[in-house]
C-alpha atoms as a PDB file:
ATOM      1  CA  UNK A   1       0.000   0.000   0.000  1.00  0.00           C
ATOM      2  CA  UNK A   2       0.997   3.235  -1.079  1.00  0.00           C
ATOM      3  CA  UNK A   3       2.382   5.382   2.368  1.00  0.00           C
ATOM      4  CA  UNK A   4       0.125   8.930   3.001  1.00  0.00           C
ATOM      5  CA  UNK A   5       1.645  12.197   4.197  1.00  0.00           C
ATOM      6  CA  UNK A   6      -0.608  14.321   6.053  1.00  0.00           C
ATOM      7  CA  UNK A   7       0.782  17.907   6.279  1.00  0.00           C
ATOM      8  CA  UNK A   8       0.070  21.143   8.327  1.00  0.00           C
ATOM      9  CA  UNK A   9       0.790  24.516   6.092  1.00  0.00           C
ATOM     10  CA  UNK A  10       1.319  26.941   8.134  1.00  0.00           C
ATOM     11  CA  UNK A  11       4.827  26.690   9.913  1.00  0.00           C
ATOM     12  CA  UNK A  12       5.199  23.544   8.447  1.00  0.00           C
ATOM     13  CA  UNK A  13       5.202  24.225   4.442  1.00  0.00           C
ATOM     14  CA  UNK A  14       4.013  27.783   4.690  1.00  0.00           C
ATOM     15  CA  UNK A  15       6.005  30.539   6.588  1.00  0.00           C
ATOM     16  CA  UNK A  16       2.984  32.704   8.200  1.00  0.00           C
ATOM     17  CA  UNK A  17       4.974  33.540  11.412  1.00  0.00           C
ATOM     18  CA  UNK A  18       4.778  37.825  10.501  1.00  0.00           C
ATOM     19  CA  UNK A  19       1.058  37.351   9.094  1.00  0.00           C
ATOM     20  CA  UNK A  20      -0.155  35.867  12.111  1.00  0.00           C
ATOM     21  CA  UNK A  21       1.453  37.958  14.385  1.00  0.00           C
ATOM     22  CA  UNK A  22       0.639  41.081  12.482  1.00  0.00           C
ATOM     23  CA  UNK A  23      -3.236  39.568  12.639  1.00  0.00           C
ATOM     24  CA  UNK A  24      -3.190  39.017  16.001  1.00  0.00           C
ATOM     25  CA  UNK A  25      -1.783  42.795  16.899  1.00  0.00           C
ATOM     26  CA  UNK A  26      -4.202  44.675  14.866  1.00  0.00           C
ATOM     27  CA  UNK A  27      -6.840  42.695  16.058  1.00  0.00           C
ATOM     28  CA  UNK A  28      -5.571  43.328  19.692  1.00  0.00           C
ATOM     29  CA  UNK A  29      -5.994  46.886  18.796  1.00  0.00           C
ATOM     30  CA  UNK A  30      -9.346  46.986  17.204  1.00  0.00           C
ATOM     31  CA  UNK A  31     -10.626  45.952  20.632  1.00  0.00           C
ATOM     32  CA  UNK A  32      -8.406  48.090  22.711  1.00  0.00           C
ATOM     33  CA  UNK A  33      -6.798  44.643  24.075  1.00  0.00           C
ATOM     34  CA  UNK A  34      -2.758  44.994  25.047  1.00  0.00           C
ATOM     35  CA  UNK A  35      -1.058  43.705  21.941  1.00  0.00           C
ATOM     36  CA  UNK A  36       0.217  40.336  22.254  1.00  0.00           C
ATOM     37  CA  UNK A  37       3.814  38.924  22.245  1.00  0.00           C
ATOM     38  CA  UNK A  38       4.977  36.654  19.401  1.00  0.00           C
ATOM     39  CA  UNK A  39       5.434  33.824  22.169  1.00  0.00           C
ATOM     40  CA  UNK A  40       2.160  34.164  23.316  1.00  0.00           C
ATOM     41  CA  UNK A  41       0.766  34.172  19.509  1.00  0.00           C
ATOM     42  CA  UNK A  42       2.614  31.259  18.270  1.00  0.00           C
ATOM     43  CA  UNK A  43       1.837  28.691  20.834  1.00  0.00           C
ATOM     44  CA  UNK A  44      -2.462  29.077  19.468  1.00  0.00           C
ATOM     45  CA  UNK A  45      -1.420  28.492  16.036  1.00  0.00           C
ATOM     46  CA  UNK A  46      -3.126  25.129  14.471  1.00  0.00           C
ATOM     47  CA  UNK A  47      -5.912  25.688  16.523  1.00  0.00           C
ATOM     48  CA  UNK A  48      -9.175  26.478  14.663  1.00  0.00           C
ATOM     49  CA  UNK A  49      -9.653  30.663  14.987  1.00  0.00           C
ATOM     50  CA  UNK A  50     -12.077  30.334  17.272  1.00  0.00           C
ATOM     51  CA  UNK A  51     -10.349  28.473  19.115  1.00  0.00           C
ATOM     52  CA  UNK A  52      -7.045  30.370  19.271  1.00  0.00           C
ATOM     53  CA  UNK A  53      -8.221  33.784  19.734  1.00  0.00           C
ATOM     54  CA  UNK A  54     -10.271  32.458  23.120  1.00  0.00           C
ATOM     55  CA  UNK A  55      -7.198  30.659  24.059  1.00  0.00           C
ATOM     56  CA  UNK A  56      -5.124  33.719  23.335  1.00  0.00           C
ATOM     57  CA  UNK A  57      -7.693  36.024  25.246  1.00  0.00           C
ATOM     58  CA  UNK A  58      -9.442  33.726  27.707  1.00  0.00           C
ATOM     59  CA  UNK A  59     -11.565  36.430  29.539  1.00  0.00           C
ATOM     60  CA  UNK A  60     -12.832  38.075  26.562  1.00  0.00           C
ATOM     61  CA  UNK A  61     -17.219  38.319  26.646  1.00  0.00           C
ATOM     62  CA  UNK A  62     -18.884  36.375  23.694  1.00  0.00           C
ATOM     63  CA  UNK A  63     -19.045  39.690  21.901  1.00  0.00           C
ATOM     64  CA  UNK A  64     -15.617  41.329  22.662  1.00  0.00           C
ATOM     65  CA  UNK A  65     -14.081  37.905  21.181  1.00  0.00           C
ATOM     66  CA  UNK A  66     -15.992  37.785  18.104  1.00  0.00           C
ATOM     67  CA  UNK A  67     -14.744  41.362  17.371  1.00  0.00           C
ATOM     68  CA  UNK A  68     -11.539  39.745  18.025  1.00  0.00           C
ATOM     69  CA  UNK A  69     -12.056  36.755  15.655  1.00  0.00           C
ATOM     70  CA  UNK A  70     -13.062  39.311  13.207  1.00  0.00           C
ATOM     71  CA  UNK A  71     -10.269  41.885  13.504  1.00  0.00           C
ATOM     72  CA  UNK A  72      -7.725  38.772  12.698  1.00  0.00           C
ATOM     73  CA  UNK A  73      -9.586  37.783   9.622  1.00  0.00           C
ATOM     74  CA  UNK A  74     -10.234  41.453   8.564  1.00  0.00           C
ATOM     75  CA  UNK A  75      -6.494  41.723   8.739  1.00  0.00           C
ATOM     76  CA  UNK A  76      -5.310  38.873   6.666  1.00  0.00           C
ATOM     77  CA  UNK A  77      -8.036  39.894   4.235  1.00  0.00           C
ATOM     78  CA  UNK A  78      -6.407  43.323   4.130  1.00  0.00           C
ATOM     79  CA  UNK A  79      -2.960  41.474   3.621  1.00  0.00           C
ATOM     80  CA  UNK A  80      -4.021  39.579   0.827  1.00  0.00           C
ATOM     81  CA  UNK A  81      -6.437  42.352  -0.788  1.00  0.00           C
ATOM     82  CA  UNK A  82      -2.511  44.079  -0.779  1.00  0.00           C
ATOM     83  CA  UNK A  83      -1.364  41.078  -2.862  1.00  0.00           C
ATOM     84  CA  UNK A  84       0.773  39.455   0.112  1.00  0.00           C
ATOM     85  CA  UNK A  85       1.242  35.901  -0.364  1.00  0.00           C
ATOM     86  CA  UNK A  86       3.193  34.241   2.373  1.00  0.00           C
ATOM     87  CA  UNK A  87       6.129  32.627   1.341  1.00  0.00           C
ATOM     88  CA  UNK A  88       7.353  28.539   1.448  1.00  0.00           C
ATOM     89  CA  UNK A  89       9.962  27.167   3.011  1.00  0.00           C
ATOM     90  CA  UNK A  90      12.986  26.834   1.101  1.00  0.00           C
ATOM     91  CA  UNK A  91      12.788  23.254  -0.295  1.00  0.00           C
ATOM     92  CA  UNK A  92       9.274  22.507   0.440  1.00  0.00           C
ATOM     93  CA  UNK A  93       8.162  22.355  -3.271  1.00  0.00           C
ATOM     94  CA  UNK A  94      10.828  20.070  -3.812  1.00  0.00           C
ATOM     95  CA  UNK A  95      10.043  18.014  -1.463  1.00  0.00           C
ATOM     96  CA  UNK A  96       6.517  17.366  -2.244  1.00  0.00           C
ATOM     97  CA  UNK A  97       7.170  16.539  -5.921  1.00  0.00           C
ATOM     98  CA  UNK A  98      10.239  13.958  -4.372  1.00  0.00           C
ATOM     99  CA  UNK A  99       7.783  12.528  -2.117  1.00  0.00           C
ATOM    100  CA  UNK A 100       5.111  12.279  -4.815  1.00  0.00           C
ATOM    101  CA  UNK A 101       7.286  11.072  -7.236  1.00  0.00           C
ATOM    102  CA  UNK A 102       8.558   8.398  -4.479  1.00  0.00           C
ATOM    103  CA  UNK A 103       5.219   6.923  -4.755  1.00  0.00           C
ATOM    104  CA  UNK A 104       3.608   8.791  -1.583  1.00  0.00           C
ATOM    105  CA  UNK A 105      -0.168   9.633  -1.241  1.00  0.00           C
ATOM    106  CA  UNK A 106      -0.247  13.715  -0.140  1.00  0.00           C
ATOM    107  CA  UNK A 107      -2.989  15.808   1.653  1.00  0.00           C
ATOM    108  CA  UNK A 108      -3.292  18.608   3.555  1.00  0.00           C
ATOM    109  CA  UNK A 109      -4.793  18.939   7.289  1.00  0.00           C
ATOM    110  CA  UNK A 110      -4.538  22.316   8.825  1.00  0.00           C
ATOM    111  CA  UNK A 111      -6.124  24.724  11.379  1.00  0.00           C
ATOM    112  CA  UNK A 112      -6.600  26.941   8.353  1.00  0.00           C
ATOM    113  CA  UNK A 113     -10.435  27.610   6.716  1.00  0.00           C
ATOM    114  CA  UNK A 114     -11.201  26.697   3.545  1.00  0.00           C
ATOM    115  CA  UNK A 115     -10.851  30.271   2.333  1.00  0.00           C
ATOM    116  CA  UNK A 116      -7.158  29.657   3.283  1.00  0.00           C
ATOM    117  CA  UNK A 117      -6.858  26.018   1.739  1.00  0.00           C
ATOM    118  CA  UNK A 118      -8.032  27.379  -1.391  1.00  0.00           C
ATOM    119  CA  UNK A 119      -5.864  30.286  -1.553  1.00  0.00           C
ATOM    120  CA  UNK A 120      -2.826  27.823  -1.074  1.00  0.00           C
ATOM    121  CA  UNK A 121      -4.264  25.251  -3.621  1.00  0.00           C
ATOM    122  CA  UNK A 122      -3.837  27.936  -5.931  1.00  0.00           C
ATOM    123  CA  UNK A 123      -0.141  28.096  -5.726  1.00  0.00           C
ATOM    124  CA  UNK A 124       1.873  26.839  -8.458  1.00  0.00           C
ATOM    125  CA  UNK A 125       1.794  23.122  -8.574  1.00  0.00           C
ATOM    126  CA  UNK A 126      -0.473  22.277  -5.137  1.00  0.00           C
ATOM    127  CA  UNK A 127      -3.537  21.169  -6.803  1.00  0.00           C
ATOM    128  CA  UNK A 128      -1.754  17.861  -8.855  1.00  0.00           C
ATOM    129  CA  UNK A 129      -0.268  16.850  -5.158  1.00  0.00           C
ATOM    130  CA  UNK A 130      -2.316  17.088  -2.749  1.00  0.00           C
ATOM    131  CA  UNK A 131      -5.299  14.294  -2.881  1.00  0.00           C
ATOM    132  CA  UNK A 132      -7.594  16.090  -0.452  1.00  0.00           C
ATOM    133  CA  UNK A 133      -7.390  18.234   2.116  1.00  0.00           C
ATOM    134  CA  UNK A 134      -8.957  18.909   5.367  1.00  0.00           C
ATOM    135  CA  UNK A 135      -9.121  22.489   7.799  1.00  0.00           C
ATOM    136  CA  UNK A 136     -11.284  23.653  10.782  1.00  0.00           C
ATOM    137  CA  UNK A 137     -14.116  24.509   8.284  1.00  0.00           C
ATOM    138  CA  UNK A 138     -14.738  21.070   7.778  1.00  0.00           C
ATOM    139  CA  UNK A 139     -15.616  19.881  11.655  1.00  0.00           C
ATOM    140  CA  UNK A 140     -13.661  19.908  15.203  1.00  0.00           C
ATOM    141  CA  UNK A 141     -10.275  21.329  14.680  1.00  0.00           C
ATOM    142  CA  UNK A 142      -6.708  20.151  16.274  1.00  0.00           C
ATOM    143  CA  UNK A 143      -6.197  18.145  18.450  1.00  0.00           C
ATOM    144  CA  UNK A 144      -9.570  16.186  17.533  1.00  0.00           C
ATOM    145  CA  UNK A 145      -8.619  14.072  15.068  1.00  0.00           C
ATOM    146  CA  UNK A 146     -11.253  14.849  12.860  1.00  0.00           C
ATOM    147  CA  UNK A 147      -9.945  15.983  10.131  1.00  0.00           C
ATOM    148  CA  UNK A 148      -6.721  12.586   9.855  1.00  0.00           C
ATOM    149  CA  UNK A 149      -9.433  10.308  10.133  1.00  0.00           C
ATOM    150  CA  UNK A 150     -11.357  11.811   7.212  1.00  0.00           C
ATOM    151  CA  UNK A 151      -7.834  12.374   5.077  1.00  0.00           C
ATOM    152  CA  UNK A 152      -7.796   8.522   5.915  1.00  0.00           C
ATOM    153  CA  UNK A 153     -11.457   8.042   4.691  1.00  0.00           C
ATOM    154  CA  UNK A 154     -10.595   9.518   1.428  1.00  0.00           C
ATOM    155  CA  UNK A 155      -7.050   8.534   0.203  1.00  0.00           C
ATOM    156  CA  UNK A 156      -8.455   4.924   1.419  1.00  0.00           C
ATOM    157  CA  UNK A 157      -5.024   5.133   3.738  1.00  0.00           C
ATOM    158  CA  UNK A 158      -4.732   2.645   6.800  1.00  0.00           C
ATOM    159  CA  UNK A 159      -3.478   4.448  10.036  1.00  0.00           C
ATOM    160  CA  UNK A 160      -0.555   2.189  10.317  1.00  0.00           C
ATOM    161  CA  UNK A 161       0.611   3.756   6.777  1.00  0.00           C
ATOM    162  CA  UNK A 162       0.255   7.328   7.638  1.00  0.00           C
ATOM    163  CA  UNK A 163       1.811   9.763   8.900  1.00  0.00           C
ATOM    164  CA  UNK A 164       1.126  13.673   9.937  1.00  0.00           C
ATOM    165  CA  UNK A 165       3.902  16.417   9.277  1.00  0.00           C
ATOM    166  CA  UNK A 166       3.836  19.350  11.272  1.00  0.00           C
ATOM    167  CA  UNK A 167       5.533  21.733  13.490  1.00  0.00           C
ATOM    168  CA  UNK A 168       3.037  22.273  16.690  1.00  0.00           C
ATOM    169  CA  UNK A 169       2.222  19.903  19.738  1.00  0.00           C
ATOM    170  CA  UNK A 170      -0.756  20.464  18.006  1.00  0.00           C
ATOM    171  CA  UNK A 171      -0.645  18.159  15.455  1.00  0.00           C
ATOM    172  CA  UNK A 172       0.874  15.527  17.036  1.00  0.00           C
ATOM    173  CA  UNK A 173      -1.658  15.256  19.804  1.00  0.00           C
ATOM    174  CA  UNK A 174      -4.184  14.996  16.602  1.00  0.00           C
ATOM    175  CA  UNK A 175      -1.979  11.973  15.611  1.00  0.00           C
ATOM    176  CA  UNK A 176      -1.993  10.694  18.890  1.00  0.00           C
ATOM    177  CA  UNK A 177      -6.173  11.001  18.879  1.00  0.00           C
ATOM    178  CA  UNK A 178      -6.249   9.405  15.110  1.00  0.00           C
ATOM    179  CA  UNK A 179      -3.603   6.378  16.096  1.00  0.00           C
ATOM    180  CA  UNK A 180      -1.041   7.620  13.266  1.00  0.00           C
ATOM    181  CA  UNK A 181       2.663   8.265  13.157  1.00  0.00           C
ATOM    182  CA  UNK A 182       3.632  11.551  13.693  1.00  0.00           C
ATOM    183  CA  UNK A 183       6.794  13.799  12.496  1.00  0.00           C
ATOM    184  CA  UNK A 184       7.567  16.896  13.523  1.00  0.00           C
ATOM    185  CA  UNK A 185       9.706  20.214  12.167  1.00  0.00           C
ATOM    186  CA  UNK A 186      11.991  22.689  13.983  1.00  0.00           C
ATOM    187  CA  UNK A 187      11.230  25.705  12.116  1.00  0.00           C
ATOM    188  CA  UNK A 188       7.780  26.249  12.547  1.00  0.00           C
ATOM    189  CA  UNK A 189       5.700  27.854  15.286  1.00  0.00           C
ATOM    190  CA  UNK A 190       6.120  25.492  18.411  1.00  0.00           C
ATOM    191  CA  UNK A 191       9.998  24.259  19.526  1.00  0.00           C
ATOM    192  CA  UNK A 192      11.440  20.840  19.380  1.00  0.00           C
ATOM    193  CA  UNK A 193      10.866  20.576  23.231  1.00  0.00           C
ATOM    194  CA  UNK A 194       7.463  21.398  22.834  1.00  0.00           C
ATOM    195  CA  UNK A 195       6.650  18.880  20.278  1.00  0.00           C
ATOM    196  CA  UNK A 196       8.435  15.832  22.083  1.00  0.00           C
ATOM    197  CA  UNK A 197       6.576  16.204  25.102  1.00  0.00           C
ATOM    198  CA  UNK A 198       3.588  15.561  23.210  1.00  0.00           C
ATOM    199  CA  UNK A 199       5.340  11.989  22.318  1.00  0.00           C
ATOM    200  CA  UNK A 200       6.878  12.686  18.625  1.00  0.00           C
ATOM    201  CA  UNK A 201       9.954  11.117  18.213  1.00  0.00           C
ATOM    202  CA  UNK A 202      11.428  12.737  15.051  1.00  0.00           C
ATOM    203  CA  UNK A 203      11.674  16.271  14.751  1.00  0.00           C
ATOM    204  CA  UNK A 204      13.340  17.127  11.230  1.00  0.00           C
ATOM    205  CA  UNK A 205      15.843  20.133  11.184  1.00  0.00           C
ATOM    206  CA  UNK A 206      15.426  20.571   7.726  1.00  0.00           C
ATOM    207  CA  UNK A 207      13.723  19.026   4.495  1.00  0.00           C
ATOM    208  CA  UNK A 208      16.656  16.573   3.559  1.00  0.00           C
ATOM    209  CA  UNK A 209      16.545  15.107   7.361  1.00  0.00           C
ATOM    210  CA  UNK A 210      12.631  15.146   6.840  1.00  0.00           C
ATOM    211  CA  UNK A 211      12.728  13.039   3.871  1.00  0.00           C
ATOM    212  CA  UNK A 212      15.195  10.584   5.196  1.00  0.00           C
ATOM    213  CA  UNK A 213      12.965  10.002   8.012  1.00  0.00           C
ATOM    214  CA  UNK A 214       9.788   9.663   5.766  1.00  0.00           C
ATOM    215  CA  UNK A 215      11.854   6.908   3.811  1.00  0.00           C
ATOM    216  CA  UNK A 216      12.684   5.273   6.644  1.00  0.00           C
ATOM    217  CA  UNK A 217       8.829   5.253   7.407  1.00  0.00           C
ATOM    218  CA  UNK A 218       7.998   3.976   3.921  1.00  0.00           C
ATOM    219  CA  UNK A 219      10.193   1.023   4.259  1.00  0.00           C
ATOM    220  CA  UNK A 220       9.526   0.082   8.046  1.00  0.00           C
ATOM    221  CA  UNK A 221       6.303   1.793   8.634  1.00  0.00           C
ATOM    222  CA  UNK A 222       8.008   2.826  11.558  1.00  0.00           C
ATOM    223  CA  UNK A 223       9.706   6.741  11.946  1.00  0.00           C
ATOM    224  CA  UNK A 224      13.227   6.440  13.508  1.00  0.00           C
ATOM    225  CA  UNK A 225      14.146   8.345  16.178  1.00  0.00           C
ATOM    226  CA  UNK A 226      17.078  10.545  14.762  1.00  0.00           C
ATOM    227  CA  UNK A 227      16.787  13.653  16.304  1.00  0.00           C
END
C-alpha cells in the first residue's frame, strides 16, 4: 500500500509567522486589548480561529471575542487584498514533488479555513499533489482528530501507513487522537521541546533530514528516532 503524508501549512510548508502575528496585533488593537507577544501568539497556532483567539484572550465576553475573531480575519483579508502571499519554506516544493514522485499519497490537514486552503491550492503546482485536504471549516479542529481520520477516509489510507507532518504539539496530539505516526519540524511555530513532550519522536531540522525520516517510514512503517 501506497504510504500517506498528512501535512500542516502553516509553519510547516508555509512561513505565516509575521502574518499571524501582524493579525493578532491589529486585532488586539481593534478591541483596545494589550497587543500580544509573538510567544504568546505562536503557541495558538493550528488551533481552529475560534479556538485560538479564546485561548489567546481567555476572559474576553462572547461579543468582545468575536470582534476579536473578526479583527484577525479582517487583517489577513487586508494582507491579501494588498497582494501578500506568504512565502514557502525553502525546499518545500521540492520536497513534495520527491515525495510524490517516491510513490507517496499527499494531503493537507490544517487549522486553516477553507478560504485559506483554497488560496494555497492555488499556488503553483499544489492542486496535482495534494489528494484532499482537510481544515477547521470542515468539523472539530486540532487536536480532535477529525480531520486525519477523514484524510484517511478519502485517500483509502490505513493508520498504520500514515503519517502527519507538522511543526506544533498540536498536530501531534491529533496523531496521537487518530492512532497515526507523527513527524515533527523545527522551524515552525512550536519548539522541538514542545513537540516531544507531546510523544513525537522525530523532529526534522530541515527538508533533507525530513525526507530521510519519511523513507525510513515507507520502508519500516516505523519513523526512527534521529533527532
Amino acid at each position: 500500500m501506497r504510504p500517506l503524508a498528512i501535512f500542516d501549512i502553516d509553519g510547516t510548508l508555509v512561513d505565516s509567522r509575521a502574518s499571524i502575528f501582524r493579525a493578532a496585533t491589529e486585532a488586539a488593537r481593534a478591541i483596545g486589548a494589550p497587543e500580544p507577544e509573538y510567544d504568546r501568539v505562536r503557541k495558538i497556532v493550528g488551533l481552529s480561529l475560534d479556538e485560538a483567539m479564546r485561548t489567546l484572550e481567555p476572559d474576553l465576553d462572547e461579543p468582545t471575542l468575536a470582534a476579536f475573531v473578526a479583527g484577525f480575519r479582517a487583517s489577513f483579508a487586508r494582507m491579501h487584498a494588498e497582494g501578500y502571499q506568504e512565502p514557502l519554506y525553502d525546499g518545500a516544493l521540492d520536497h513534495l514533488w520527491r515525495l510524490h514522485r517516491d510513490g507517496w499519497r499527499l494531503a493537507l490537514a490544517t487549522g486553516q479555513n477553507r478560504k485559506g486552503v483554497a488560496r494555497n491550492l492555488a499556488r503553483e503546482g499544489w492542486a496535482d499533489l495534494f489528494i484532499s485536504s482537510h481544515c477547521a471549516d470542515d468539523g472539530p479542529g486540532k487536536p480532535d482528530p477529525s480531520m486525519l481520520l477523514a484524510a484517511l477516509r478519502t485517500c483509502d489510507a490505513r493508520p498504520e501507513y500514515a503519517v502527519m507532518i507538522g511543526d506544533t504539539a498540536h498536530d501531534a496530539r491529533m496523531a496521537g487522537n487518530a492512532g497515526i505516526a507523527a513527524v515533527g519540524v523545527s522551524w515552525g511555530f512550536h519548539t522541538v521541546e514542545e513537540q516531544r513532550a507531546e510523544g513525537v519522536r522525530h523532529v526534522a531540522t530541515d527538508f533533507p533530514d525530513l525526507e530521510a525520516a519519511l523513507a525510513a517510514f515507507q520502508q519500516t512503517h516505523r519513523l526512527p528516532e534521529l533527532s
